[in-house]
C-alpha atoms as a PDB file:
ATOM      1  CA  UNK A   1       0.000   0.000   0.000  1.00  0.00           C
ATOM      2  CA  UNK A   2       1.450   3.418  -0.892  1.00  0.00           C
ATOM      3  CA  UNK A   3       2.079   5.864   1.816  1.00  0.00           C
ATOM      4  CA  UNK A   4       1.019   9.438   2.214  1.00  0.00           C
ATOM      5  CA  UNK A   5       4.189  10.531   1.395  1.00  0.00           C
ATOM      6  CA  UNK A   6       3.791   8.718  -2.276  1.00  0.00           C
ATOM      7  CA  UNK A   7       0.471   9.583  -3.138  1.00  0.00           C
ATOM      8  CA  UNK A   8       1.293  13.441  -2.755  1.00  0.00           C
ATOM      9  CA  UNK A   9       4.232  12.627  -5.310  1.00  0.00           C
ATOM     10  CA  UNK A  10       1.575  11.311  -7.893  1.00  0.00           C
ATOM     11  CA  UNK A  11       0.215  14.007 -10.166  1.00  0.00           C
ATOM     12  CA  UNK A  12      -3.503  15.615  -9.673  1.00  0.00           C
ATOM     13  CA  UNK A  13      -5.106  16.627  -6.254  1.00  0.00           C
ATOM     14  CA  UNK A  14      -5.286  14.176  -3.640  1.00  0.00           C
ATOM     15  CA  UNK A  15      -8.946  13.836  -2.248  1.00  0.00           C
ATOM     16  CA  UNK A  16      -9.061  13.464   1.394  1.00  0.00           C
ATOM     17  CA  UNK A  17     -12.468  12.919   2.915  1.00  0.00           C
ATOM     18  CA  UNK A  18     -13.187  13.646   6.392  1.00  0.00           C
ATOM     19  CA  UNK A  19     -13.614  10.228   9.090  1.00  0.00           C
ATOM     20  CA  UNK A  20     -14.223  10.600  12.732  1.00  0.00           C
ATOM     21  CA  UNK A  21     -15.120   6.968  13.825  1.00  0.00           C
ATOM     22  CA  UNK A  22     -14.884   3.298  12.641  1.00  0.00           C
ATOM     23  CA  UNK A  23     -18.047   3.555  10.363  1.00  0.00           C
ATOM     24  CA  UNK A  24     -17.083   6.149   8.571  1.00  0.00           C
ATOM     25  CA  UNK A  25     -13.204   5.321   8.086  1.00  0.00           C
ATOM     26  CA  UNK A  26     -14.311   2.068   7.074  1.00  0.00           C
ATOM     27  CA  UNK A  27     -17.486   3.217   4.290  1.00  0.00           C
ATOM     28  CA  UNK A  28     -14.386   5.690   2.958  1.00  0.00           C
ATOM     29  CA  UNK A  29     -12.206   2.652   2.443  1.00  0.00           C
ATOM     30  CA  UNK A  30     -14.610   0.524   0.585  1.00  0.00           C
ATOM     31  CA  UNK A  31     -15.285   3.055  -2.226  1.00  0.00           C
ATOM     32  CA  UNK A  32     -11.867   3.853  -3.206  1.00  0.00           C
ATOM     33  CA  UNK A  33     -10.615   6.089  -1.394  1.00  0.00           C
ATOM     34  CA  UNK A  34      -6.851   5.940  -0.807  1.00  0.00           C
ATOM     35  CA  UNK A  35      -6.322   8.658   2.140  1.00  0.00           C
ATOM     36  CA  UNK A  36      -8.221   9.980   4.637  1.00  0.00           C
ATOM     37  CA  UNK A  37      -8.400  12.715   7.209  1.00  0.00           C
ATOM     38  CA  UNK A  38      -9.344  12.406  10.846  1.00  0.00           C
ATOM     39  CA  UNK A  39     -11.419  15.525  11.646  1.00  0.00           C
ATOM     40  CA  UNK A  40     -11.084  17.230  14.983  1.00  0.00           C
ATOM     41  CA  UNK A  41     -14.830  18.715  14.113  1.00  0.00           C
ATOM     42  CA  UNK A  42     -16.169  15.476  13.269  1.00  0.00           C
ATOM     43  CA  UNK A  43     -14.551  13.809  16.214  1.00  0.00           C
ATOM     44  CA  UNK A  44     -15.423  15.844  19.119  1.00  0.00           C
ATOM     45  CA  UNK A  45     -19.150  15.815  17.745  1.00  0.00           C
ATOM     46  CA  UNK A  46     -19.220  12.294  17.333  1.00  0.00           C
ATOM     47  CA  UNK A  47     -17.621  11.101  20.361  1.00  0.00           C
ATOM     48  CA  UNK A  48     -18.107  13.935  23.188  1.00  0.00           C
ATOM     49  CA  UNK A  49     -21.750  15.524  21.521  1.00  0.00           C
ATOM     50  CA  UNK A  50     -19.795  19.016  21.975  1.00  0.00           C
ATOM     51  CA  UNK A  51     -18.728  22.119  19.640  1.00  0.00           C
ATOM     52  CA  UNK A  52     -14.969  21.921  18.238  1.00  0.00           C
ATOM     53  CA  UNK A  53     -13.570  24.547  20.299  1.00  0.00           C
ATOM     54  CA  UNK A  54     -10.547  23.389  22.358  1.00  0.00           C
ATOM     55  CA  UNK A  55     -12.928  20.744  24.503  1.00  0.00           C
ATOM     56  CA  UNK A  56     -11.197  17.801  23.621  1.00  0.00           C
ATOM     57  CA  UNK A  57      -8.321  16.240  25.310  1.00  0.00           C
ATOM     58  CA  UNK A  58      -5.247  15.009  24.222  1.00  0.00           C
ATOM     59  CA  UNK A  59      -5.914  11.435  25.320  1.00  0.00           C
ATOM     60  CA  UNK A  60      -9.881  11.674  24.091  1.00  0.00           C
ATOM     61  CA  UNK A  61      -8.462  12.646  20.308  1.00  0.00           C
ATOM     62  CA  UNK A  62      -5.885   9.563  20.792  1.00  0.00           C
ATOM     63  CA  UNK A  63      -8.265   7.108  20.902  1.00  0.00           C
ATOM     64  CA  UNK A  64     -10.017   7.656  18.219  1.00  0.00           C
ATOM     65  CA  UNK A  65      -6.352   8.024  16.463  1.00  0.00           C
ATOM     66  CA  UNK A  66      -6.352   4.154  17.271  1.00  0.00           C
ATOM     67  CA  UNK A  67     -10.025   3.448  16.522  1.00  0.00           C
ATOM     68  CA  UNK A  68      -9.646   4.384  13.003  1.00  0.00           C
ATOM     69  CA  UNK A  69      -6.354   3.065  12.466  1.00  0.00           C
ATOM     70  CA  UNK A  70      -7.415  -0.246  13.702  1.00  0.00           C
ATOM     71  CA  UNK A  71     -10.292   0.297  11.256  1.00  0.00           C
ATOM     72  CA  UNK A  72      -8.642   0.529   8.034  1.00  0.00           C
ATOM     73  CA  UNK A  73      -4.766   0.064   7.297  1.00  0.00           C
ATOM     74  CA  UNK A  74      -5.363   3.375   4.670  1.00  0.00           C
ATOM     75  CA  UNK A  75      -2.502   6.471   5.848  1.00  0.00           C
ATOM     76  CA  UNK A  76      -4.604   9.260   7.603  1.00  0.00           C
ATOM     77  CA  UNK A  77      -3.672  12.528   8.875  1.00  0.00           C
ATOM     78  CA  UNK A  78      -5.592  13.436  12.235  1.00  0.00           C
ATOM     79  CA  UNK A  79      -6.208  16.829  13.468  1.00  0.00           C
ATOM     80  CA  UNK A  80      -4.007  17.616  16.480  1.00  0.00           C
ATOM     81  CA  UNK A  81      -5.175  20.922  17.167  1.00  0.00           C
ATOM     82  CA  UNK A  82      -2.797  23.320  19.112  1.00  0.00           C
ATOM     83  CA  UNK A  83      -0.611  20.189  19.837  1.00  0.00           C
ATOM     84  CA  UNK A  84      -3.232  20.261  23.213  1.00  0.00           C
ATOM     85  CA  UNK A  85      -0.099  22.643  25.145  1.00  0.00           C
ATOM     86  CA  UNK A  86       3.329  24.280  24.898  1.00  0.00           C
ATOM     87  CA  UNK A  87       5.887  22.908  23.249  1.00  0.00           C
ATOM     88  CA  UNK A  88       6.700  19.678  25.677  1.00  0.00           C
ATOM     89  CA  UNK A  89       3.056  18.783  24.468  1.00  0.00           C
ATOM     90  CA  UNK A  90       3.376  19.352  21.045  1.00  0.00           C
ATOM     91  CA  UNK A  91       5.879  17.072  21.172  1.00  0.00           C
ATOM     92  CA  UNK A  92       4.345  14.318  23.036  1.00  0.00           C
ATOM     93  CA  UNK A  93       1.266  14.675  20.512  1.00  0.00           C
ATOM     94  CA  UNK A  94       3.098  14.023  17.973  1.00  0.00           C
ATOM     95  CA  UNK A  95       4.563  10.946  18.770  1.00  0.00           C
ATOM     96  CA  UNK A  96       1.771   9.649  20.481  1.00  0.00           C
ATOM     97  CA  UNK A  97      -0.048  10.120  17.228  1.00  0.00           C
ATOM     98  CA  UNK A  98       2.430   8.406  15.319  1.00  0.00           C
ATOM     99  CA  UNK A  99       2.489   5.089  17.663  1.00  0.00           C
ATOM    100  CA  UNK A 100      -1.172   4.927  17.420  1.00  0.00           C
ATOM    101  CA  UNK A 101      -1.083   4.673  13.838  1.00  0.00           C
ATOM    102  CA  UNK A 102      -1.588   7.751  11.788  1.00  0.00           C
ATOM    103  CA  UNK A 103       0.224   8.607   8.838  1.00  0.00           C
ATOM    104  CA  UNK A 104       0.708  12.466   9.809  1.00  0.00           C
ATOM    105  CA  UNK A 105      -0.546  15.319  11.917  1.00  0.00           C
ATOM    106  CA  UNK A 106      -2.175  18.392  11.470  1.00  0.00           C
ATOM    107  CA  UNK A 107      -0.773  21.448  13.813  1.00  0.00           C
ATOM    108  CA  UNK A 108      -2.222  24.785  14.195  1.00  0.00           C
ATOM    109  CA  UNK A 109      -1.087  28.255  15.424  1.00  0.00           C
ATOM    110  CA  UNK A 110      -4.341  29.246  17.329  1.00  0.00           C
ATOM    111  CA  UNK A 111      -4.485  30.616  20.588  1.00  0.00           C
ATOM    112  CA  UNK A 112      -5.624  27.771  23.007  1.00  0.00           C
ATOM    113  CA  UNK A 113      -8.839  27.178  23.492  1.00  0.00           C
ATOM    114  CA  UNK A 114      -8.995  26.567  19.953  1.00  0.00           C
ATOM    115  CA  UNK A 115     -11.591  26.794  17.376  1.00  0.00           C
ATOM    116  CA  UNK A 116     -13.380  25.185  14.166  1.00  0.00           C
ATOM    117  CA  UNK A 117     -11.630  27.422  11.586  1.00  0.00           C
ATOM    118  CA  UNK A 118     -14.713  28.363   9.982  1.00  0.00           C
ATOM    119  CA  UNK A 119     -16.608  29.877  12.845  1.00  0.00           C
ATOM    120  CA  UNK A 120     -16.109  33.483  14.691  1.00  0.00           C
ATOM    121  CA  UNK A 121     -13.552  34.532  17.417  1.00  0.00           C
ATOM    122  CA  UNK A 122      -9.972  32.842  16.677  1.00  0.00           C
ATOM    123  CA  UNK A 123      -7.078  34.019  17.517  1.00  0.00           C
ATOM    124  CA  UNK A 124      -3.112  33.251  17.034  1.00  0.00           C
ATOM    125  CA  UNK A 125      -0.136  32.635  18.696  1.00  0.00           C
ATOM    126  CA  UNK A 126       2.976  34.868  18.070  1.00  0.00           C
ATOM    127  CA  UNK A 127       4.627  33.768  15.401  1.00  0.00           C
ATOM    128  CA  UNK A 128       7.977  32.518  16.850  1.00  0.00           C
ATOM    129  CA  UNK A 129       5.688  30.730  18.952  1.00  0.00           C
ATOM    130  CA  UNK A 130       4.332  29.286  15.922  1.00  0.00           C
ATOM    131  CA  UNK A 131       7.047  28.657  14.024  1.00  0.00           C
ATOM    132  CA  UNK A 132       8.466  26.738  17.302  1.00  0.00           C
ATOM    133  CA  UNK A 133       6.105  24.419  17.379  1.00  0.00           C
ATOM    134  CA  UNK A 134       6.377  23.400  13.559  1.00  0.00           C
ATOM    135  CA  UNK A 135      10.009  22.433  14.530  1.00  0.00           C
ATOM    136  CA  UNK A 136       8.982  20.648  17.549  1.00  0.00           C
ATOM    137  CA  UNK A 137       6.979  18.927  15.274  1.00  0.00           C
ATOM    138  CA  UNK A 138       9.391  17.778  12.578  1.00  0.00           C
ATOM    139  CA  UNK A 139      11.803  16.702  15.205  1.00  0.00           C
ATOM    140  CA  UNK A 140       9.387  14.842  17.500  1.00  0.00           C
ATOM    141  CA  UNK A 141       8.356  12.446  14.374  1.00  0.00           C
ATOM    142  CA  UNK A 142       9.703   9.336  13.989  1.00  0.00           C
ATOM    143  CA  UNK A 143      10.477   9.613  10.303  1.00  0.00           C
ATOM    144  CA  UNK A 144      10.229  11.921   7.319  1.00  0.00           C
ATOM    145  CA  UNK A 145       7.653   9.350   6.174  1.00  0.00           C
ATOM    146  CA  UNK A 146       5.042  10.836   8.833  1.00  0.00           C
ATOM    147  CA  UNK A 147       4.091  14.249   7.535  1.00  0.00           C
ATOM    148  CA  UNK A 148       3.509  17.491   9.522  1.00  0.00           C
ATOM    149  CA  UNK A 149       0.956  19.656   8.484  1.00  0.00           C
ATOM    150  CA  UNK A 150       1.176  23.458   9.505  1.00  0.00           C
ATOM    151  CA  UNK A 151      -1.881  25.456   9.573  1.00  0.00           C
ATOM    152  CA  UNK A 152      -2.407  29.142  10.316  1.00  0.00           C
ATOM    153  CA  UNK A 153      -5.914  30.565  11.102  1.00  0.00           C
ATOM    154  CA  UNK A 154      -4.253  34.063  10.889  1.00  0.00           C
ATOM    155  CA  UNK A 155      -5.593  34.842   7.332  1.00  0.00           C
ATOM    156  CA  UNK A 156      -9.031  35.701  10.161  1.00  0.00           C
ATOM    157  CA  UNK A 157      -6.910  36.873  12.922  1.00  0.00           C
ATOM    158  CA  UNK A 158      -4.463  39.212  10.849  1.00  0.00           C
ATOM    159  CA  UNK A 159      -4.909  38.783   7.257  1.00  0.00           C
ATOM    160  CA  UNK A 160      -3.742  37.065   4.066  1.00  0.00           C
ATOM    161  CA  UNK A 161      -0.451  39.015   4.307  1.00  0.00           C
ATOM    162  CA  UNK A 162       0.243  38.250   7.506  1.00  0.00           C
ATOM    163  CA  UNK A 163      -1.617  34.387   6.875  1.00  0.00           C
ATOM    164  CA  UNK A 164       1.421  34.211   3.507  1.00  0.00           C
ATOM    165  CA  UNK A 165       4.205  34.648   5.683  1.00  0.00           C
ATOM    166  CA  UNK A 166       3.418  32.515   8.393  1.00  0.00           C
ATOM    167  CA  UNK A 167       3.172  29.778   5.706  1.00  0.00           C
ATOM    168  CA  UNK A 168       6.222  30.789   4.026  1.00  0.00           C
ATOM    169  CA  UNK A 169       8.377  30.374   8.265  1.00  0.00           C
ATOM    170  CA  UNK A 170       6.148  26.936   8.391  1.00  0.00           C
ATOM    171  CA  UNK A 171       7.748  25.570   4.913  1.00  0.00           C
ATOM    172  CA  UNK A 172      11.625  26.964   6.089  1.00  0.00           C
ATOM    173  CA  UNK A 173      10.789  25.191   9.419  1.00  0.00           C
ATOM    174  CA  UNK A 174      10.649  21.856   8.153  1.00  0.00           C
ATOM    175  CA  UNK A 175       6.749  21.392   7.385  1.00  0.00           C
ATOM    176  CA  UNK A 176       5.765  18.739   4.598  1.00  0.00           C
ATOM    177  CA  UNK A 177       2.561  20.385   3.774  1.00  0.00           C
ATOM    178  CA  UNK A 178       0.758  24.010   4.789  1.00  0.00           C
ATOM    179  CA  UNK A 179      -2.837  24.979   5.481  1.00  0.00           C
ATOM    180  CA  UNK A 180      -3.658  28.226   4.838  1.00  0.00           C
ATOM    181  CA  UNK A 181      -6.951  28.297   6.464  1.00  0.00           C
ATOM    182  CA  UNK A 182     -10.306  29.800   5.566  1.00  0.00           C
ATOM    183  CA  UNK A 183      -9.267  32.060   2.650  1.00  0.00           C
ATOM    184  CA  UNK A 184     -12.178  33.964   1.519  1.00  0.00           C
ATOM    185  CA  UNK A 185     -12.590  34.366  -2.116  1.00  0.00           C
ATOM    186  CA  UNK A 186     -11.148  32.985  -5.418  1.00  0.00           C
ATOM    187  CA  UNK A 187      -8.487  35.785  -5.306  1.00  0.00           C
ATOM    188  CA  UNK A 188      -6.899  34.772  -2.219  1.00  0.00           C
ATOM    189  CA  UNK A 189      -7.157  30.874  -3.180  1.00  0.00           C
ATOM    190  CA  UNK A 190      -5.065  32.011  -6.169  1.00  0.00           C
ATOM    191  CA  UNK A 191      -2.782  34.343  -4.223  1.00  0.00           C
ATOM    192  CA  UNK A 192      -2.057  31.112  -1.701  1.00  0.00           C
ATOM    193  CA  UNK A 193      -1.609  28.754  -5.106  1.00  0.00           C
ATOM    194  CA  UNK A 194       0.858  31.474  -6.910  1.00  0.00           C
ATOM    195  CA  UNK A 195       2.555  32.206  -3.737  1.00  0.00           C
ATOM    196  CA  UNK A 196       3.493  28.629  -2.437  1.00  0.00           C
ATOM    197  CA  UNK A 197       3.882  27.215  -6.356  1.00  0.00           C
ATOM    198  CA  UNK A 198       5.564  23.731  -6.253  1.00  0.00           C
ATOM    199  CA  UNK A 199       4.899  23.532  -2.497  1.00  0.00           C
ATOM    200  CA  UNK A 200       2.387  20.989  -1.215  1.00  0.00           C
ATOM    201  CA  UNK A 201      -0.187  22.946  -0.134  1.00  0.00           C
ATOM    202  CA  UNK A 202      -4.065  21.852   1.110  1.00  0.00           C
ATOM    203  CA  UNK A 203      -7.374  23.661   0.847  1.00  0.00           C
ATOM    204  CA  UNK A 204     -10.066  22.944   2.817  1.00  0.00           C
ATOM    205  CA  UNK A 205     -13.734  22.349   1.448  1.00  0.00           C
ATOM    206  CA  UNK A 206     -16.465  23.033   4.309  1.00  0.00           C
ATOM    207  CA  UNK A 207     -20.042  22.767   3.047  1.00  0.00           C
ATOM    208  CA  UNK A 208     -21.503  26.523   4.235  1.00  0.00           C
ATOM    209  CA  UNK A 209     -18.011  27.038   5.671  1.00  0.00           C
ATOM    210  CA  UNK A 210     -15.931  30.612   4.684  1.00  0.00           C
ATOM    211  CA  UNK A 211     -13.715  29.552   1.447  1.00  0.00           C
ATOM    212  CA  UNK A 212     -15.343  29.349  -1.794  1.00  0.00           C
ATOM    213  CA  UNK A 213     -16.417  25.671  -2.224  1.00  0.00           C
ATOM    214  CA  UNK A 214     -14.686  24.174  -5.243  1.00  0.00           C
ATOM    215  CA  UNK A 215     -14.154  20.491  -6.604  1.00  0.00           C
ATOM    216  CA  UNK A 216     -10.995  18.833  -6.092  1.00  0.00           C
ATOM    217  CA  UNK A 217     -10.429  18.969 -10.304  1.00  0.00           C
ATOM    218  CA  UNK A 218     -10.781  23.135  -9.970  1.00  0.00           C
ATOM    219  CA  UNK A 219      -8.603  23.233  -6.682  1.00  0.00           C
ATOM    220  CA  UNK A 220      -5.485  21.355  -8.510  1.00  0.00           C
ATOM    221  CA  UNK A 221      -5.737  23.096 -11.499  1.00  0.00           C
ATOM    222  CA  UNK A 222      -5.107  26.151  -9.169  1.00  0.00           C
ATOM    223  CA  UNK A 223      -2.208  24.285  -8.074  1.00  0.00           C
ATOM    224  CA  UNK A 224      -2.969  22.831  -4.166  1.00  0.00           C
ATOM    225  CA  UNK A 225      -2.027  19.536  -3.896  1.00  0.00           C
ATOM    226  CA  UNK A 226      -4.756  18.147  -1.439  1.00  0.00           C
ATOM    227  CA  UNK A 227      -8.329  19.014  -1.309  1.00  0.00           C
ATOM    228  CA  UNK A 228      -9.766  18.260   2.207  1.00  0.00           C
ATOM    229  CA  UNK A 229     -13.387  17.688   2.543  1.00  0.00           C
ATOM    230  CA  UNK A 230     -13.626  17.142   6.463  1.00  0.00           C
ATOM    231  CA  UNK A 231     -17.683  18.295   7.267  1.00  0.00           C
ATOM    232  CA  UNK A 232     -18.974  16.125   4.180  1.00  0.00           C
ATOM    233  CA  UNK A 233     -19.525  12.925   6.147  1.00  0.00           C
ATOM    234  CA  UNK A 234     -20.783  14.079   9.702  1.00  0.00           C
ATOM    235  CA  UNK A 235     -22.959  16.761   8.185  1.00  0.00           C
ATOM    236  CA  UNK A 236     -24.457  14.231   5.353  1.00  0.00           C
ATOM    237  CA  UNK A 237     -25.164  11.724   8.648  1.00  0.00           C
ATOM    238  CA  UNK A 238     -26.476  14.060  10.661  1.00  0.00           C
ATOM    239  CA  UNK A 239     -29.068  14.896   8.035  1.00  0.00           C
ATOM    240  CA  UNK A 240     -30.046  11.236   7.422  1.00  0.00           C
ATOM    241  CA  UNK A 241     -30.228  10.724  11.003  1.00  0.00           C
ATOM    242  CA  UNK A 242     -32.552  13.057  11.716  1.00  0.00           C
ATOM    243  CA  UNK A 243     -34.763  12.146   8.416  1.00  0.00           C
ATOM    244  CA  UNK A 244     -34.432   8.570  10.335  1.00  0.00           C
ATOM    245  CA  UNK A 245     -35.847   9.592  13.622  1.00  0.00           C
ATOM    246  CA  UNK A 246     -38.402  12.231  12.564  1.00  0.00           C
ATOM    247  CA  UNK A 247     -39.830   9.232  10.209  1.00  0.00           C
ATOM    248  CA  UNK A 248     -39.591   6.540  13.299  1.00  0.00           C
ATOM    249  CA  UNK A 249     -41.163   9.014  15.838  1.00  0.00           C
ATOM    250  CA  UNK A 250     -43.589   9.793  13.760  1.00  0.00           C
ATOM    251  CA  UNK A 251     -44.376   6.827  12.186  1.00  0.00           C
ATOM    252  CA  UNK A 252     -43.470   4.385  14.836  1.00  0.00           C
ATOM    253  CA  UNK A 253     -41.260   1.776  12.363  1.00  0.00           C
ATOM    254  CA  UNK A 254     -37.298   2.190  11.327  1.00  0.00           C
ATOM    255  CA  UNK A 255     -37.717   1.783   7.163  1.00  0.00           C
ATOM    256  CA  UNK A 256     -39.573   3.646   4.964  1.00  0.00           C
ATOM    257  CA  UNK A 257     -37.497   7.445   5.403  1.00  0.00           C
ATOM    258  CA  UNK A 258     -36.464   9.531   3.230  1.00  0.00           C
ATOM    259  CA  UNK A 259     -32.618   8.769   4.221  1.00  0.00           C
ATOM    260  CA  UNK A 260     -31.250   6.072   2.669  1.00  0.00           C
ATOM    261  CA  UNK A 261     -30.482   2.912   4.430  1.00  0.00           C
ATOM    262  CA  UNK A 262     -27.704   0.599   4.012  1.00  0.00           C
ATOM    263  CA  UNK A 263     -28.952  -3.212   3.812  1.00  0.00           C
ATOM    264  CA  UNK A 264     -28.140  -4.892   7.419  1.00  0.00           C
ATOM    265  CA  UNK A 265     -26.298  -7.844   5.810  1.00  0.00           C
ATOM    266  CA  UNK A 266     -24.332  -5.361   3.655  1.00  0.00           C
ATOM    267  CA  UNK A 267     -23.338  -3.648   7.048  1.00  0.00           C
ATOM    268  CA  UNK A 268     -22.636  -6.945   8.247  1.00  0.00           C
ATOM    269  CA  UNK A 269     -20.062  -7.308   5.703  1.00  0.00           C
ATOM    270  CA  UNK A 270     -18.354  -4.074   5.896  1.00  0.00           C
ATOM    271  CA  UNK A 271     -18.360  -4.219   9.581  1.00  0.00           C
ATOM    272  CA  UNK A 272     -16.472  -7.608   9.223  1.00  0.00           C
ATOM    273  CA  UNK A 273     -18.751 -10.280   9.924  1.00  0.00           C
ATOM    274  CA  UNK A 274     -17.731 -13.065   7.034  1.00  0.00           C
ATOM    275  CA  UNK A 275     -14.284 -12.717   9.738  1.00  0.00           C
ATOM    276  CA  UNK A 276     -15.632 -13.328  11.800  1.00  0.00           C
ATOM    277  CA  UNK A 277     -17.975 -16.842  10.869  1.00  0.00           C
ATOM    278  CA  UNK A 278     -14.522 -17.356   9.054  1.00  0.00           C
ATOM    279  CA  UNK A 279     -12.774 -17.846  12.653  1.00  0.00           C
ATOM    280  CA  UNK A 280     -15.440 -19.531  14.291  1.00  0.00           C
ATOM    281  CA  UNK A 281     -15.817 -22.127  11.641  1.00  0.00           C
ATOM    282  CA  UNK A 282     -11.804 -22.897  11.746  1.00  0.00           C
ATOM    283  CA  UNK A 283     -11.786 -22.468  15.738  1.00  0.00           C
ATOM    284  CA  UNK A 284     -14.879 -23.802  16.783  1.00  0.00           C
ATOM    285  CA  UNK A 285     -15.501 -21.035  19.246  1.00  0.00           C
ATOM    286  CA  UNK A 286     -19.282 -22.399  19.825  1.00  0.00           C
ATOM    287  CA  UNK A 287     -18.226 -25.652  20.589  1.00  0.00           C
ATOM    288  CA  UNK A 288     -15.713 -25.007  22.747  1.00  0.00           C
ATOM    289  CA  UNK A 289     -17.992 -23.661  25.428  1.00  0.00           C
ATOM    290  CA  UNK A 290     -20.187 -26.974  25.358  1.00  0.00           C
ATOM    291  CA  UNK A 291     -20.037 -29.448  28.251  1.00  0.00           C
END
């Protein structure tokens, strides 16, 4: 199985699609997809019920690290937020990351508590501060092979300028790919592509979010090299969840909704089941337990 590091070598715009539990990572694996993301939005919703803004713990945002790498053996990068400290921690998250199984990390340079970087009221570190922790980063991984990426939120704090050159102290500090977050028209998507050309650079797709929403065919043709798409999943499910329960409240049976439902025997299979019967059959685990 290629790693990260070799699909971003391939030509054309790497599609990453957002996960945040075992379902999800494993649906994304079974239609083709050869990377995926870990979102910190998704993941906080999913497993705490709470807003992304800095409530999640270092040790919560591990576990599901492990959960979906024990899902599917496809390379992820997983949000790691502000590194969840100072540097010490930063450093830690990293390599705890790593051991659990991802394929790289995410880093930003907001002001901790942090927030979803499409929604009000961020703020940012100094930039030395910043650039710090990027080289915390690159020297806390375990190889070149597990990829740092740097965000900056300051394009809302401070401005593009200000966003461009943060970038540009992330790429000198050792960073594999940058994050220019939330840019806010075509313009500045074009001013990021022109200004980082060559450089592996990722824009990030939220349905209703602050960026112009464009496919992943326009966004390479600008010249980023991964389009992230990290609220497509959670928000789709959230939808079909509630179509589900409005129809079973009201109706008082599970089938019949508008959302679409995925056949229980073909959940059975992506879940893992035929394994399962598979061992028992060889092993004889029912047996066993009989007098």
């Amino acid at each position: 199985m290629p790693t990260l590091a070799d699909l971003l070598r391939r030509d054309g715009c790497l599609i990453l699609p957002g996960v945040y539990d075992g379902i999800s990572a494993k649906v994304a694996a079974s239609v083709g997809f050869e990377a995926l993301y870990m979102t910190g939005y998704g993941t906080v919703a999913s497993a705490l019920g709470l807003p992304d803004a800095g409530l999640a713990t270092f040790t919560e945002m591990l576990d599901r690290v492990r959960c979906i790498a024990g899902a599917t053996a496809l390379p992820f990068i997983a949000d790691g937020d502000t590194g969840y400290g100072g540097l010490l921690n930063v450093e830690r998250t990293v390599r705890g990351y790593a051991a659990a199984g991802a394929a790289g990390i995410q880093i930003e340079d907001q002001e901790f508590p942090k927030k979803c970087g499409h929604t009000e009221f961020r703020r940012v570190v100094a930039e030395a501060y910043a650039v710090a922790k990027v080289r915390v980063a690159v020297d806390a991984r375990p190889s070149a092979d597990f990829l740092i990426v740097a965000r900056t939120d300051a394009r809302y704090a401070e401005g593009l300028d200000a966003a461009l050159h943060r970038a540009e102290r992330f790429l000198e500090a050792g960073a594999d790919i940058l994050f220019v977050e939330s840019p806010e028209s075509l313009d500045e998507l074009r001013r990021i592509a022109e200004t980082f050309r060559g450089a592996p650079l990722l824009a990030n797709m939220v349905e209703g979010g602050r960026t112009p929403y464009l496919s992943a065919g326009e966004l390479g043709a600008m010249g980023f090299k991964i389009a992230l798409f990290p609220a497509t999943a959670f928000l789709t499910a959230a939808g079909a969840i509630t179509l589900c329960y409005q129809h079973l409240k009201a109706r008082g049976i599970g089938t019949g909704a508008a959302a679409p439902m995925l056949p229980f025997a073909e959940m059975n299979t992506l879940m893992g089941f035929p394994a399962v019967h598979a061992f028992e059959r060889r092993y004889g685990d029912g047996d066993n337990r009989r007098p």
